[in-house]
Protein backbone atom coordinates (compact mmCIF):
# COMPACT_ATOMS: atom_id res chain seq x y z
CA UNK A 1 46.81 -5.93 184.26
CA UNK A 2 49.90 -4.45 182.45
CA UNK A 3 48.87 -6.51 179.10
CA UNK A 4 45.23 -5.52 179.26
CA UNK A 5 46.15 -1.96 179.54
CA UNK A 6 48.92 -2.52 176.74
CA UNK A 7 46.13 -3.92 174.34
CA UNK A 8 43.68 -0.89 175.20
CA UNK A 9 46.20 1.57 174.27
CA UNK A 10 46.87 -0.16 171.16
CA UNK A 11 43.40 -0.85 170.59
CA UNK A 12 42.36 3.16 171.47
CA UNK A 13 45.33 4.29 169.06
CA UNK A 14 44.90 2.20 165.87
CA UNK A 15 41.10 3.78 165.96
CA UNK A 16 42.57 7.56 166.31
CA UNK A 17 44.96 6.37 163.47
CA UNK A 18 42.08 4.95 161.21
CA UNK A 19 40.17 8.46 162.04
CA UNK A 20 43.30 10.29 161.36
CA UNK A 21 43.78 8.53 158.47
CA UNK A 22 39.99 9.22 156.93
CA UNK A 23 40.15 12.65 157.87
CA UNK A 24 43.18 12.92 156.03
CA UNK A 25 42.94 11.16 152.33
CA UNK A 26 39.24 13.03 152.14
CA UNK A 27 40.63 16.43 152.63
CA UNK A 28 43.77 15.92 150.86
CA UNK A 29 41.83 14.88 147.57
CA UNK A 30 40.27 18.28 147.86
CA UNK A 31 44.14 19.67 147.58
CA UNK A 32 43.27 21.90 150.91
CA UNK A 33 43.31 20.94 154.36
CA UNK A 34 41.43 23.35 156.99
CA UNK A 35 42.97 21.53 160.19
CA UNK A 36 42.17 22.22 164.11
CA UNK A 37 45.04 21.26 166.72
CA UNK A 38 43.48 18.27 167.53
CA UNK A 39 43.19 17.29 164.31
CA UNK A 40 46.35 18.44 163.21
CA UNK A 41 47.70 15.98 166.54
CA UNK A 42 45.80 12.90 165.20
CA UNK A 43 47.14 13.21 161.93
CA UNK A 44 50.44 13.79 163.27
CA UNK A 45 50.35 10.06 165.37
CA UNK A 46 48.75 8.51 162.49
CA UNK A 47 51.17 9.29 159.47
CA UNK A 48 54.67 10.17 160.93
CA UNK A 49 57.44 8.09 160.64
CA UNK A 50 58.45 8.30 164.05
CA UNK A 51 55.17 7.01 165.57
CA UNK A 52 54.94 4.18 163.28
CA UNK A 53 58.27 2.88 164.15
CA UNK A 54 57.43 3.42 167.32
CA UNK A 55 54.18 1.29 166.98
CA UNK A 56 56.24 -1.61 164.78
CA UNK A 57 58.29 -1.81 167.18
CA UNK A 58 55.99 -2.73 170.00
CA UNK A 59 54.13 -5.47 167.37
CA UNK A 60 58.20 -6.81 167.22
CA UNK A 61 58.72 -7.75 171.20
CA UNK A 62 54.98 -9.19 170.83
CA UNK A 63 56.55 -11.71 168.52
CA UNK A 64 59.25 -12.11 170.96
CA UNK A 65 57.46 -12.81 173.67
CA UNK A 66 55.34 -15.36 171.55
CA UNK A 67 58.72 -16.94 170.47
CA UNK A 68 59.33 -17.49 174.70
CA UNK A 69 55.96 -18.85 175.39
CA UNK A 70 56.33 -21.46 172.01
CA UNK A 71 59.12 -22.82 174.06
CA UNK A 72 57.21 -24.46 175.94
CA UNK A 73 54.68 -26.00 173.59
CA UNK A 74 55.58 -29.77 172.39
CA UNK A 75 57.88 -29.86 169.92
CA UNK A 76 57.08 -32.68 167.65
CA UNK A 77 59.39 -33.82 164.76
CA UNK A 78 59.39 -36.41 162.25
CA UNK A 79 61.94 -37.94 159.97
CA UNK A 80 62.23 -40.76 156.94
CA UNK A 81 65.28 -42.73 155.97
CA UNK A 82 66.01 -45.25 153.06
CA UNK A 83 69.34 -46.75 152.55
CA UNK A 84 70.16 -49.44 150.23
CA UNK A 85 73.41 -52.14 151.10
CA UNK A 86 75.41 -51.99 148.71
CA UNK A 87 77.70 -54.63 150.68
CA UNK A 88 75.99 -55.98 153.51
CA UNK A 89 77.99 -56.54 157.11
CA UNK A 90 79.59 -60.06 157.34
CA UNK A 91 79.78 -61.67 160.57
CA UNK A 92 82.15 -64.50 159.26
CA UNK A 93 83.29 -65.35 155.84
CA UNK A 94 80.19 -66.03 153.43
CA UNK A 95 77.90 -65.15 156.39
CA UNK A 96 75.94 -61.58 156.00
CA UNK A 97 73.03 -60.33 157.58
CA UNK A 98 70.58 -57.66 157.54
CA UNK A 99 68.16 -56.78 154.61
CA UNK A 100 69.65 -55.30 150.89
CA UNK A 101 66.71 -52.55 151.51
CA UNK A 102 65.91 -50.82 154.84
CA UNK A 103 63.14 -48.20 155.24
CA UNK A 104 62.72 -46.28 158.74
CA UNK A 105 60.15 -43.85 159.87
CA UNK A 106 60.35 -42.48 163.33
CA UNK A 107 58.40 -39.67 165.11
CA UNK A 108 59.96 -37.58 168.37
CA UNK A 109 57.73 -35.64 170.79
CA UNK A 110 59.48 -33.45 173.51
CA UNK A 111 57.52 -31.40 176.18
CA UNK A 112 59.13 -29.39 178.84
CA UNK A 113 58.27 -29.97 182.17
CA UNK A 114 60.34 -27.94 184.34
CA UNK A 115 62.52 -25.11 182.96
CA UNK A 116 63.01 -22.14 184.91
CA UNK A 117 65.21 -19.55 181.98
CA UNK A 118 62.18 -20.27 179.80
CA UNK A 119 59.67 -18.71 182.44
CA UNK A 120 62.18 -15.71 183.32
CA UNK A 121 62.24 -15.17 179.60
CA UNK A 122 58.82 -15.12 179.30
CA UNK A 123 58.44 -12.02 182.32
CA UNK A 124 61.55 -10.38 180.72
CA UNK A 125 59.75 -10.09 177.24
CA UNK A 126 56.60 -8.74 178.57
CA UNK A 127 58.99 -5.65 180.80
CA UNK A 128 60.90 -5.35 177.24
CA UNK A 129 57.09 -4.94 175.83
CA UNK A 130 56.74 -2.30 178.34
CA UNK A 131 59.78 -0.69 177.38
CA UNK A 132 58.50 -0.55 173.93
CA UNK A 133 55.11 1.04 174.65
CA UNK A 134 56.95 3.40 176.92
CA UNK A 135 59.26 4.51 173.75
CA UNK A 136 56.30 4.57 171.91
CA UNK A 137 54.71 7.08 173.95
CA UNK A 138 57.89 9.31 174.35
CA UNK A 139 57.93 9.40 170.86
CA UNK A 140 54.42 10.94 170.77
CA UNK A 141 54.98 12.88 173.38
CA UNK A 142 57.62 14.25 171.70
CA UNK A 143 55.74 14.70 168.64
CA UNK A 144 53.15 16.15 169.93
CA UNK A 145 54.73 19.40 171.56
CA UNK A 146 56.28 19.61 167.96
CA UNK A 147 52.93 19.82 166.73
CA UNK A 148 51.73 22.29 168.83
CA UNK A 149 54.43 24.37 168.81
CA UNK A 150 54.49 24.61 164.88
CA UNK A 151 50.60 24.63 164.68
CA UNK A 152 51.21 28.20 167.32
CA UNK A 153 54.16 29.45 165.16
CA UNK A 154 51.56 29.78 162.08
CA UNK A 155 49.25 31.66 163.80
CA UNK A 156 51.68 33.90 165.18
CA UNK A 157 52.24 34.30 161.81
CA UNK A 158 49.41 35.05 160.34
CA UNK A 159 48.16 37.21 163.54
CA UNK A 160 51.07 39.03 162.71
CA UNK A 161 50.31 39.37 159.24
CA UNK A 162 46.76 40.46 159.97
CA UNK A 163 48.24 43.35 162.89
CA UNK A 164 50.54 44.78 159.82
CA UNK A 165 47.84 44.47 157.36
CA UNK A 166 45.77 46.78 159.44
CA UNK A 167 49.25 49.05 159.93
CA UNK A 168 48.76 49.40 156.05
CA UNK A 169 45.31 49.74 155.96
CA UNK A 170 45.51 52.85 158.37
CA UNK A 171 48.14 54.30 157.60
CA UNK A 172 47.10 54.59 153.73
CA UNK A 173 43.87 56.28 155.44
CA UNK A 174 46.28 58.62 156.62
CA UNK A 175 48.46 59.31 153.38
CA UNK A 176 45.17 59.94 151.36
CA UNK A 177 43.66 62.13 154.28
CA UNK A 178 47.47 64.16 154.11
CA UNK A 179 47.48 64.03 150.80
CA UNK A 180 43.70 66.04 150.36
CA UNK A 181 44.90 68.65 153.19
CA UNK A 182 48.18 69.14 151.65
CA UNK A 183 46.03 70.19 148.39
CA UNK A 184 44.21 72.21 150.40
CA UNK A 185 46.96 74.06 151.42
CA UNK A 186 46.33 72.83 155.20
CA UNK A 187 49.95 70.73 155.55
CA UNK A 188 53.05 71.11 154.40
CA UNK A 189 54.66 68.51 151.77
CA UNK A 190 56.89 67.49 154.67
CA UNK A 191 53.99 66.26 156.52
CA UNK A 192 52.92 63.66 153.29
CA UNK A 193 56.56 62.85 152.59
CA UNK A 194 56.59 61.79 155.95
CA UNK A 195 53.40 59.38 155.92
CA UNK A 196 54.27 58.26 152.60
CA UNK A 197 57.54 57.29 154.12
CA UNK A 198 55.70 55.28 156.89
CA UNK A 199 53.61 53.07 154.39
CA UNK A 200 56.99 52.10 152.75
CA UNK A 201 57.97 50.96 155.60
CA UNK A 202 55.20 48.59 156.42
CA UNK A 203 55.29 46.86 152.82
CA UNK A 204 58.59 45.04 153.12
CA UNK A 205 57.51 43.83 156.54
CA UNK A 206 53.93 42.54 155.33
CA UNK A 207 56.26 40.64 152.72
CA UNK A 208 58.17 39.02 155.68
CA UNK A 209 54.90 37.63 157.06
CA UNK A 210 53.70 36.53 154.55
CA UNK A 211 56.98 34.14 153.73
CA UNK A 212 56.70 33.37 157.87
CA UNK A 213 53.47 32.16 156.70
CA UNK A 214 54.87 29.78 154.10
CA UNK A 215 58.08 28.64 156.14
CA UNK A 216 55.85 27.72 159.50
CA UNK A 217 53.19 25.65 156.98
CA UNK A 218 55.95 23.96 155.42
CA UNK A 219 56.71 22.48 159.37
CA UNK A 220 53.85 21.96 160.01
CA UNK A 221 53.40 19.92 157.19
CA UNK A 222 56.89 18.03 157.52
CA UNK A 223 55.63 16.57 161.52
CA UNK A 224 52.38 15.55 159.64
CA UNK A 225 53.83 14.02 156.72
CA UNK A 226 51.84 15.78 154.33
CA UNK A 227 52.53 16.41 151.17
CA UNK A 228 53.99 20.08 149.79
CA UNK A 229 51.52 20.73 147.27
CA UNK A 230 48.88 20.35 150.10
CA UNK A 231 47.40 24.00 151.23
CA UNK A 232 46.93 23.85 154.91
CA UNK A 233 44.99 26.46 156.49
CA UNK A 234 44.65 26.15 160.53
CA UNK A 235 41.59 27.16 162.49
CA UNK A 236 41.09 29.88 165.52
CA UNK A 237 43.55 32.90 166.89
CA UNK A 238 46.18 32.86 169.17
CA UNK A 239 43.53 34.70 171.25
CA UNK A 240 41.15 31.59 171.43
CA UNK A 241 44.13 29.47 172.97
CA UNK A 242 45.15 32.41 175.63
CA UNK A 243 41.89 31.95 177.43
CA UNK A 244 43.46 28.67 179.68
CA UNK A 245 46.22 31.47 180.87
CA UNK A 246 43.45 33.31 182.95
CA UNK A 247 42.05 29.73 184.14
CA UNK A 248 44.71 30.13 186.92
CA UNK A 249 46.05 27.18 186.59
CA UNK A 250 48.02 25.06 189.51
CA UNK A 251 51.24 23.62 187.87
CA UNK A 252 51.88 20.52 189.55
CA UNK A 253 55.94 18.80 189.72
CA UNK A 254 54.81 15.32 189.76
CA UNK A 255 57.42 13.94 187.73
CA UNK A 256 56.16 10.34 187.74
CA UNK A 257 55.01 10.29 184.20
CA UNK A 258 58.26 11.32 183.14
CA UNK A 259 59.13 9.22 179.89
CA UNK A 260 62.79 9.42 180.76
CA UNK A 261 62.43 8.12 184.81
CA UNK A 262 60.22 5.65 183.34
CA UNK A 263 62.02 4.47 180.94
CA UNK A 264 64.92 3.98 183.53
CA UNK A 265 62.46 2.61 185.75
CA UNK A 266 62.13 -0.20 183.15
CA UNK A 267 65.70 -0.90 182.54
CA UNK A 268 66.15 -1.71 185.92
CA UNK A 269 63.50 -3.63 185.93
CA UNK A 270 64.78 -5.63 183.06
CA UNK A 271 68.16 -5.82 184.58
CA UNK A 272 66.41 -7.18 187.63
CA UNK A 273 65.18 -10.07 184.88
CA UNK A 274 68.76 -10.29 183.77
CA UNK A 275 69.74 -11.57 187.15
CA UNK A 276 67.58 -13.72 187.74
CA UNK A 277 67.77 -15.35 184.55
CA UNK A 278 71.24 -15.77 185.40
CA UNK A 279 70.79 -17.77 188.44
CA UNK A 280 67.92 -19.80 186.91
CA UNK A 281 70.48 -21.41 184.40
CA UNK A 282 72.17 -23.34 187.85
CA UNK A 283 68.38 -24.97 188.53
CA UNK A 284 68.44 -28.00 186.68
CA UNK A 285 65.56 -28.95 183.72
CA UNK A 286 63.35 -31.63 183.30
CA UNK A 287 61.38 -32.45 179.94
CA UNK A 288 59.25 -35.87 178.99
CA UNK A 289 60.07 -37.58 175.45
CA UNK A 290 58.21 -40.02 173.30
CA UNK A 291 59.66 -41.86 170.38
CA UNK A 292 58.14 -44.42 167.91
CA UNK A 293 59.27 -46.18 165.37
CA UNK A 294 58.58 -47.51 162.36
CA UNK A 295 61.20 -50.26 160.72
CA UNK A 296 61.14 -52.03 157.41
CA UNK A 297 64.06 -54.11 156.73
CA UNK A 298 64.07 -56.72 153.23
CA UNK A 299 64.12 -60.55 154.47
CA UNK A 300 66.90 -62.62 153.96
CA UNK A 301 67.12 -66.06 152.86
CA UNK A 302 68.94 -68.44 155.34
CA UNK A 303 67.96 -71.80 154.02
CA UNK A 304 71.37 -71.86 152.50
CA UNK A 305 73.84 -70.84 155.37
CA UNK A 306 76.07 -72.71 157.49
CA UNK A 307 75.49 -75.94 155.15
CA UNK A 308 72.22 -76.36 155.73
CA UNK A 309 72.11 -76.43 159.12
CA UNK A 310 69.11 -74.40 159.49
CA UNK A 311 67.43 -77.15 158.29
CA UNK A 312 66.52 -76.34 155.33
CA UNK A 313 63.82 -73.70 156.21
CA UNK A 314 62.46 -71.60 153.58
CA UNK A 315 60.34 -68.29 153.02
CA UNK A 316 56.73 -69.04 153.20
CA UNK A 317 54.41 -68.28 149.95
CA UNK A 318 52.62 -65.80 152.20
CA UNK A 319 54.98 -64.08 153.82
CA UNK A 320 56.28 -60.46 153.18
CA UNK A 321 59.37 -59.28 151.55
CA UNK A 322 59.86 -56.87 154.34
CA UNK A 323 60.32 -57.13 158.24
CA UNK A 324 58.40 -54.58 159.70
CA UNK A 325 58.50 -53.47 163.33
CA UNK A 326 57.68 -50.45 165.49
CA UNK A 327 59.58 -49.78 168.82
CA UNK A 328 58.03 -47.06 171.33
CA UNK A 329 59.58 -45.75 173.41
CA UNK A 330 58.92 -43.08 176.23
CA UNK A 331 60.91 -41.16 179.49
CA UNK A 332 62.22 -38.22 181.30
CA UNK A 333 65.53 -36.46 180.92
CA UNK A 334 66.83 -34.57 183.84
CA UNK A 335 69.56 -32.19 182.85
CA UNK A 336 71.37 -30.38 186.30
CA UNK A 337 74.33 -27.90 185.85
CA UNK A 338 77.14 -28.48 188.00
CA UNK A 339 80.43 -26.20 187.12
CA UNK A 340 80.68 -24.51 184.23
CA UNK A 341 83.96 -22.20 185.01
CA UNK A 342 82.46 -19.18 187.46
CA UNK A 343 81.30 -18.03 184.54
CA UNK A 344 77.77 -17.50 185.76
CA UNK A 345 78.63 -15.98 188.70
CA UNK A 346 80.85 -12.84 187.02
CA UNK A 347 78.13 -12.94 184.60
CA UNK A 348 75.98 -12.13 188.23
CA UNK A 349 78.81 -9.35 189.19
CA UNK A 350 78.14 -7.60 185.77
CA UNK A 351 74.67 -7.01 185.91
CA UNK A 352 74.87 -5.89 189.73
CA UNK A 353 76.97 -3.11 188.99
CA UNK A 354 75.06 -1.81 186.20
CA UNK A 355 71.90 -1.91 188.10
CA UNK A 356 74.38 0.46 190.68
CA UNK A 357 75.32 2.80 187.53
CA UNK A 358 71.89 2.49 186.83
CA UNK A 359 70.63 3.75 190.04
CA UNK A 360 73.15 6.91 190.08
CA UNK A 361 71.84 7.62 186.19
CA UNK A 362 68.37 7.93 187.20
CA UNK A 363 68.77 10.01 190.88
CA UNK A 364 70.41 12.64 188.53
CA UNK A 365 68.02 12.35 185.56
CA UNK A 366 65.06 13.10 188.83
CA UNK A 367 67.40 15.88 190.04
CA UNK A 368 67.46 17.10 186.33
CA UNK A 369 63.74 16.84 185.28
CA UNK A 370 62.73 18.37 188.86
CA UNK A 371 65.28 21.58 187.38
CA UNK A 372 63.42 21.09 184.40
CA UNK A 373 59.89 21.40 185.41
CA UNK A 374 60.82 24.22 187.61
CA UNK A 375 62.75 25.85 184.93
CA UNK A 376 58.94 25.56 183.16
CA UNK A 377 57.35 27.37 185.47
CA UNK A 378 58.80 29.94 186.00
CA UNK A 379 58.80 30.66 182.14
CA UNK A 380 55.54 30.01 181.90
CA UNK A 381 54.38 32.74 184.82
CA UNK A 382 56.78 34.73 183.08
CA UNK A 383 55.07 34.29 180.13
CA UNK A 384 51.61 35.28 181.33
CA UNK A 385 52.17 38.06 183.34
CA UNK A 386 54.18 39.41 179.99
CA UNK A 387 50.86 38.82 177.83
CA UNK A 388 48.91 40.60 180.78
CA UNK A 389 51.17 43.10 180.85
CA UNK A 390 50.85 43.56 176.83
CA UNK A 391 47.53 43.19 176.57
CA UNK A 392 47.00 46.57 178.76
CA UNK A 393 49.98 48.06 176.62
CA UNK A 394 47.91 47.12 173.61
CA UNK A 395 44.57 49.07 175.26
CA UNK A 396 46.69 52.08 176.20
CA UNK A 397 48.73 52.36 172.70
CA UNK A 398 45.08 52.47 170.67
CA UNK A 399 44.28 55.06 173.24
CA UNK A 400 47.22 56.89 172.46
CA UNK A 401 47.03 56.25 168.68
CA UNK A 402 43.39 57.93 168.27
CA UNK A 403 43.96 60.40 170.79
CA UNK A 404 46.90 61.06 168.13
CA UNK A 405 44.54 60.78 165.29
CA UNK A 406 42.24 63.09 166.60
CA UNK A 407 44.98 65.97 167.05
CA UNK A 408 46.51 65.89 163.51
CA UNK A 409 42.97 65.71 162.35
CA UNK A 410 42.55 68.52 164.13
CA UNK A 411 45.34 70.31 162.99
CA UNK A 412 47.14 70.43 167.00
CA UNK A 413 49.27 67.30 166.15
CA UNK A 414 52.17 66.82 164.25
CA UNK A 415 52.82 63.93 161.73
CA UNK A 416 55.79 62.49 163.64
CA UNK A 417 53.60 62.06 167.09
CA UNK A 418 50.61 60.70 164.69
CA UNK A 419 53.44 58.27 163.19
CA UNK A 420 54.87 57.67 166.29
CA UNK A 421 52.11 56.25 168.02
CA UNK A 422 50.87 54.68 164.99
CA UNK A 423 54.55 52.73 165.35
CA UNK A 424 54.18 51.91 169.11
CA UNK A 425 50.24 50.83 168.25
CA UNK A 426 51.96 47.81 165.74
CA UNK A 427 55.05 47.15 168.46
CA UNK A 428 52.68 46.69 171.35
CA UNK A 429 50.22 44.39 168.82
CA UNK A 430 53.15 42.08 167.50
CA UNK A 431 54.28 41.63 171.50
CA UNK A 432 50.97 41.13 172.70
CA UNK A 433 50.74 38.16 170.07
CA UNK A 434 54.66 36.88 171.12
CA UNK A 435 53.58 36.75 174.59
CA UNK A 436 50.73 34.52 173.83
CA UNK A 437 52.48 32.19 171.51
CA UNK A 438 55.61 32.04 174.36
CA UNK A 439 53.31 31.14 176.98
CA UNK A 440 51.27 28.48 174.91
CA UNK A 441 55.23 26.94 173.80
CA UNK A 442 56.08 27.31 177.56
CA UNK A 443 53.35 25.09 177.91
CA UNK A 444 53.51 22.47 175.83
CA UNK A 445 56.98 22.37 176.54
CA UNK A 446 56.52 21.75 180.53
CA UNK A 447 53.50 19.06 179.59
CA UNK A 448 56.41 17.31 177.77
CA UNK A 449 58.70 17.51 180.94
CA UNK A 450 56.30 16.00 182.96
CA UNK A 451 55.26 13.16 180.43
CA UNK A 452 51.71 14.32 179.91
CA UNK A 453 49.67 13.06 177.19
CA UNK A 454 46.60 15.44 176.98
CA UNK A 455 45.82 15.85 173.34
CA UNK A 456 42.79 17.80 173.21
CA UNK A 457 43.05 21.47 174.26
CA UNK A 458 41.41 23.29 170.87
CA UNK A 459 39.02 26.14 171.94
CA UNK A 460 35.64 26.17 170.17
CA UNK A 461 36.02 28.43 166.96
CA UNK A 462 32.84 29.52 165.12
């Protein structure tokens, strides 16, 4: 069950990556990319460095494991030998034997029968597997909070940009409307030096958003490994993400998807292997072997030794130069350990205490991701009830700005409480967009602590 699941991740991620990776060389042609979160996440775990290590590293203990299991296949080997005598044995003085020219071919065919390390390999390469696609998804996990958090930081940025734009915009209303009453006679030049003052102000600040602008792209490009002559533009408003703050969501602290419990989870699991393997080497092995044969070897006359006395036998017309014969031969080998020092058994007393060390790491990893997830929450209710709080701040300081407006129009206010609340009208508008992006990095930050992988969370934008 483990495997199929393995191979339906894999499979469900190489088609995000080949969708990813469409979406991306079409748009990038175009020099401009116009990029949603989810969008910006799929190119993300398509093209980044990270995630394809990640991936090649999972193909790499697939090859491992296929390496065990070939262990077990018949290994069949064949070999060819020719050796010519340049002196040939002698049994007694002017008595040789064996052939001037030998040829031998021979075939060998093993197949293990019984060997238990082999099939404890085989289960510790499929948990090592495990451990892989477990990295694997840490790494996106990872990778995808960066995502989001950049992809929020830009349109914090721009919001901003847009919330000091409109600071310009109305308070250059207000210069030219100073400007025509102090030509009237109706205001002093104090009252114009003053709003002129105010729009100075507000330029060198629209110039910091704007290089915000360029810094957060540049991130955002780096976690999606696109290139810098790319223009990215990124779709909705902080204020289309805010609406899951008011869902009232339940935060939940199960940790069980934790990558870093898990991830201990499977090195004791493989350490668990480790022993076992350990105490499989005493079990003794048992593999079947065929051989065969094939032996040429050059005739030799012996009409002519021992005087004769072979009675004068000679080669027939019809006979061959060579002596061929092929053996065969087939069996069993046993092999059975019997001492070999103690050495397995402190090899045993190593891997038992670092199961124990083990077991202390992860009970204070748990204690530390339960302190982290808490830790979350609480920012993140922090969070909200600061963008609920600034949201009403934001109602009350447009109240207070036209209400403002309305007496310096009127000739009962003063330019210092028009440029005052004018002032607190921007401050409340910049925190109001803070709070959002805090909460929404709060966010992804405690879906990362509890090892969540939900990619898709962009609002519908017209």
């Amino acid at each position: 069950m483990k495997k199929l699941l393995t191979l339906i991740c894999l499979s469900v991620a190489s088609l995000c990556v080949t969708e990813a990776q469409e979406l991306s060389s079409a748009t990038a042609e175009q020099g401009q990319l116009n990029l949603s979160l989810d969008e910006a996440i799929e190119i993300a775990l398509s093209d980044n460095p990270t995630i394809k290590v990640a991936n090649l590293e999972i193909e790499r203990y697939d090859y491992v494991r296929k390496q065990a299991v070939a262990t077990l296949y018949p290994q069949v080997d064949a070999s060819a030998q020719y050796s010519l005598a340049l002196r040939r044995q002698e049994m007694t003085e002017g008595f040789s034997f064996g052939g001037k020219n030998t040829f031998n071919v021979a075939g060998t065919v093993s197949l293990p029968l019984f060997v238990p390390s082999v099939y404890r390999q085989i289960k510790m390469t499929r948990t090592q597997m495990e451990g892989a696609v477990e990295s694997a998804r840490a790494s996106r996990i990872d990778l995808v909070a960066a995502v989001r958090s950049a992809y929020y930081n830009v349109l914090l940025a721009e919001q901003s940009l847009e919330v000091l734009n409109e600071a310009v915009s109305t308070t250059q209303r207000v210069v030219d409307n100073t400007e025509d009453l102090f030509k009237n006679g109706l205001v002093a030049e104090y009252d114009l030096i003053t709003a002129q003052v105010q729009l100075s102000n507000l330029r060198p600040q629209v110039l910091q958003a704007k290089s915000a602008i360029d810094i957060t792209k540049l991130q955002l490009k780096m976690y999606l490994s696109i290139p810098e002559n790319v223009e990215v533009e990124v779709k909705g408003t902080l204020d289309d993400f805010r609406e899951r703050v008011l869902l009232g969501e339940d935060y939940s602290m199960d940790i069980s998807e934790n990558t870093t419990l898990r991830t201990l989870d499977i090195q004791r699991e493989l350490l668990e292997h480790q022993e076992k393997l350990i105490q499989t080497t005493r079990m003794p092995t048992i593999a079947a072997f065929g051989q065969i044969s094939y032996i040429g070897q050059e005739r030799v006359d012996l009409s002519g030794l021992m005087g004769g006395a072979m009675g004068g036998a000679t080669q027939p017309a019809n006979q061959s130069k060579f002596w061929w014969q092929y053996p065969i031969n087939v069996g069993a080998q046993i092999s059975i350990p019997i001492f070999a020092g103690l050495k397995k058994s402190n090899q045993l007393r190593e891997v038992r205490n670092q199961m124990r060390q083990l077991e202390l790491q992860r009970q204070y990893a748990e204690d530390g991701v339960r302190l982290q997830v808490e830790q979350s929450i609480n920012t993140l209710l922090t969070a909200r009830e600061t963008m609920l709080s600034n949201e009403l701040t934001v109602e009350q300081a447009e109240k207070a700005y036209n209400i403002s407006l309305t007496r310096y129009n009127a000739g009962a206010g003063t330019i210092l409480e028009l440029n005052s609340s004018q002032l607190a009208l921007t401050q409340a508008q910049l925190s109001y967009s803070q709070s959002i992006y805090d909460y929404l990095s709060a966010y992804a930050q405690y879906e990362k602590a509890l090892g969540v992988e939900t990619y898709i969370d962009t609002p519908s934008v017209e």
